[in-house]
Protein backbone atom coordinates (compact mmCIF):
# COMPACT_ATOMS: atom_id res chain seq x y z
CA UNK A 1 -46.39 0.65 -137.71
CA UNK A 2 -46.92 -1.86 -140.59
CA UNK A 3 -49.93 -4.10 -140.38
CA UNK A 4 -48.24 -7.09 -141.55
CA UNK A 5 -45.04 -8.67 -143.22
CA UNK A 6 -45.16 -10.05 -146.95
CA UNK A 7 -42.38 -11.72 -148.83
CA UNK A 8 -42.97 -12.71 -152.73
CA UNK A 9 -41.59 -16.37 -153.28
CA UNK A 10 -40.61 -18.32 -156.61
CA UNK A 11 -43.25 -21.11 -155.83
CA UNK A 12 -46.49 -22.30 -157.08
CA UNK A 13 -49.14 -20.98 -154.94
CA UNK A 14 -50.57 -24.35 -153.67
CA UNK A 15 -46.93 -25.05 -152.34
CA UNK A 16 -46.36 -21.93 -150.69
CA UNK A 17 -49.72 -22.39 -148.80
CA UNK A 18 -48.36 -25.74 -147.98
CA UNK A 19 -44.52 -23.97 -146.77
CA UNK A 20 -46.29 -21.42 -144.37
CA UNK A 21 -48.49 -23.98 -143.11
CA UNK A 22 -45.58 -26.48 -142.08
CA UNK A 23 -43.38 -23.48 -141.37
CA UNK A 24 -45.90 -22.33 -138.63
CA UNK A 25 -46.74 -25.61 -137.59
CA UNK A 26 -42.58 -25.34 -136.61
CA UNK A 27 -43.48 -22.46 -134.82
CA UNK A 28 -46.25 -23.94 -132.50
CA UNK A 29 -48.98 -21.92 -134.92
CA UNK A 30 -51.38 -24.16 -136.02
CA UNK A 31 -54.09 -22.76 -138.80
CA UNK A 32 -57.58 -22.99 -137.15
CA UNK A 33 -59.55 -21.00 -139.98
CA UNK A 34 -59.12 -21.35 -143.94
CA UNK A 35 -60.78 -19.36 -146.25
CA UNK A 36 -60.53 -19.96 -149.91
CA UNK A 37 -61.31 -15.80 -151.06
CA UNK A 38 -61.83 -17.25 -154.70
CA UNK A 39 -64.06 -19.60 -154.07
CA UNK A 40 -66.20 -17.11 -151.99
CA UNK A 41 -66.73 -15.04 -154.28
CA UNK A 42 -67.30 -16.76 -157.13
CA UNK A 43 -70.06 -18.38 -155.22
CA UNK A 44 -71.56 -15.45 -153.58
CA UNK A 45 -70.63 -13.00 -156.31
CA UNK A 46 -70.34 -15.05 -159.50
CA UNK A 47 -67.30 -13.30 -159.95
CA UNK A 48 -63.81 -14.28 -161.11
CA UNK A 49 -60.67 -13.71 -158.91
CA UNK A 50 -57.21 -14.54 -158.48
CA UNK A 51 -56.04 -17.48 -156.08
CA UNK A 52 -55.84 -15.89 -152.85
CA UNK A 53 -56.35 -17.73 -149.20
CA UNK A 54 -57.40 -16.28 -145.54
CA UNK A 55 -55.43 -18.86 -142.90
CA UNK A 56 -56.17 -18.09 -139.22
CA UNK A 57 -52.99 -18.85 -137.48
CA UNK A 58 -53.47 -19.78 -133.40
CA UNK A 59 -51.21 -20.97 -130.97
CA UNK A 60 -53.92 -22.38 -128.47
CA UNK A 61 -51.79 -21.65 -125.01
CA UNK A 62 -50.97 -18.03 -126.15
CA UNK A 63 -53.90 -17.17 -127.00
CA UNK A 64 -55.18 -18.39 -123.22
CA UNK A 65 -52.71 -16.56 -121.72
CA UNK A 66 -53.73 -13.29 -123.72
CA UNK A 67 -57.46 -13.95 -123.26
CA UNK A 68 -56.82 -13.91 -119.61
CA UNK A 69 -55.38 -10.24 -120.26
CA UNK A 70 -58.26 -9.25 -122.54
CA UNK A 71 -61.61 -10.87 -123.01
CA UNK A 72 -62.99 -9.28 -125.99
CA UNK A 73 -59.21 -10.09 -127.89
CA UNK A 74 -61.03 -12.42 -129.65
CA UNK A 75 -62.21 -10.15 -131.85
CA UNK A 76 -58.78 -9.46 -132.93
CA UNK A 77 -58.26 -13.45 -133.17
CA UNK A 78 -56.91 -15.95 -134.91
CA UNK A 79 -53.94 -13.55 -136.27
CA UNK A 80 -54.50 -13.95 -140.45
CA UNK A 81 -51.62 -15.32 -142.45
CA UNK A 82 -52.68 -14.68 -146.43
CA UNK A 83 -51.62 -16.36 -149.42
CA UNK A 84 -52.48 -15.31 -153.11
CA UNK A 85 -50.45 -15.05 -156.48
CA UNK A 86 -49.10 -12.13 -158.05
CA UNK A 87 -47.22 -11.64 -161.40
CA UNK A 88 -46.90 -15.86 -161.88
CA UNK A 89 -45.50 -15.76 -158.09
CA UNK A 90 -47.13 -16.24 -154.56
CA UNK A 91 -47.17 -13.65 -151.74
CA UNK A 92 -47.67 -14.64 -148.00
CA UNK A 93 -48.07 -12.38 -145.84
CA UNK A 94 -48.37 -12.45 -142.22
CA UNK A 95 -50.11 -9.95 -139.44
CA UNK A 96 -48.15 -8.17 -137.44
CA UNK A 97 -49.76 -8.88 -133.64
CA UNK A 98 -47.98 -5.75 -132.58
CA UNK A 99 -50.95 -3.46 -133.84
CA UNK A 100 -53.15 -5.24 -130.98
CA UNK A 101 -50.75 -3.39 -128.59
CA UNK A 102 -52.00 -0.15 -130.14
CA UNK A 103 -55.60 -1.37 -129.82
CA UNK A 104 -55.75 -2.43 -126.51
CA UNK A 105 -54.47 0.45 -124.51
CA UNK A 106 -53.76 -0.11 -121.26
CA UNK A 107 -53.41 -3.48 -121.53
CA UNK A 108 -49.79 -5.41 -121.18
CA UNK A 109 -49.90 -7.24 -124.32
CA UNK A 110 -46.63 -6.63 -125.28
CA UNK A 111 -44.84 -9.56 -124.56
CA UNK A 112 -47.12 -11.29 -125.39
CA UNK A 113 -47.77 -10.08 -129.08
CA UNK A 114 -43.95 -9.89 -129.65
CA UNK A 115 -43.57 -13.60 -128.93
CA UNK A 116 -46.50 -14.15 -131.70
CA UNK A 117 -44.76 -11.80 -133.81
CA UNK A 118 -41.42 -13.87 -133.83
CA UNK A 119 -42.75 -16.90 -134.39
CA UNK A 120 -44.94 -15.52 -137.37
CA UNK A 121 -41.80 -13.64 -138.92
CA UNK A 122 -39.30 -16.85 -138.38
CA UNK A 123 -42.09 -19.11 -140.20
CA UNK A 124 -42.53 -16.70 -142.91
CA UNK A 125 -38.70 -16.27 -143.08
CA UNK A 126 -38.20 -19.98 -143.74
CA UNK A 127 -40.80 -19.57 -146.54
């Protein structure tokens, strides 16, 4: 099972972050978590990379309702949308929550990690 879904869009990078972000917003997926990768690690590492972004993605009442299934699923939250450029292009990519059904054996989670699924694939669709 893949891990996550990328597509490779004709946009500057700072405007694809942007088009995720109000596509998921659509969605009901707000971003809770940003981390600029770049910036990191020029900072910690003094070293030079591309433009590439960490956004944790969270629909607050889905994630209740899977909490209630599975305390410690927080350590598989928020579900991590990334945005970096490639070849004078941006990729976004989005996680697929369907691995966390292969994680958490035992547990239903299914329905609940295909509805977070959809709603990650239509907003990176509309990308």
């Amino acid at each position: 099972m893949e891990y996550g879904f990328s597509r490779t869009v004709d946009m500057p990078y700072e405007k694809a972050i942007e088009r995720i972000t109000e596509e998921m917003k659509k969605e009901g997926l707000g971003v809770l978590t940003e981390i600029d990768v770049k910036e990191t690690l020029k900072k910690k590492l003094n070293v030079d990379f591309k433009k590439y972004k960490i956004l944790g993605a969270c629909n607050p009442p889905i994630a209740y309702k899977a909490l209630q299934v599975e305390e410690e699923l927080g350590l598989l939250l928020p579900c991590n949308v990334i945005v970096y450029e490639k070849e004078g292009k941006s990729v976004v990519s989005v996680f697929n929550p369907m691995i966390m059904t292969q994680i958490l054996e035992g547990k239903d989670m299914t329905s609940i990690a295909a509805e977070v699924k959809d709603k990650l694939q239509h907003a990176l669709d509309a990308v």
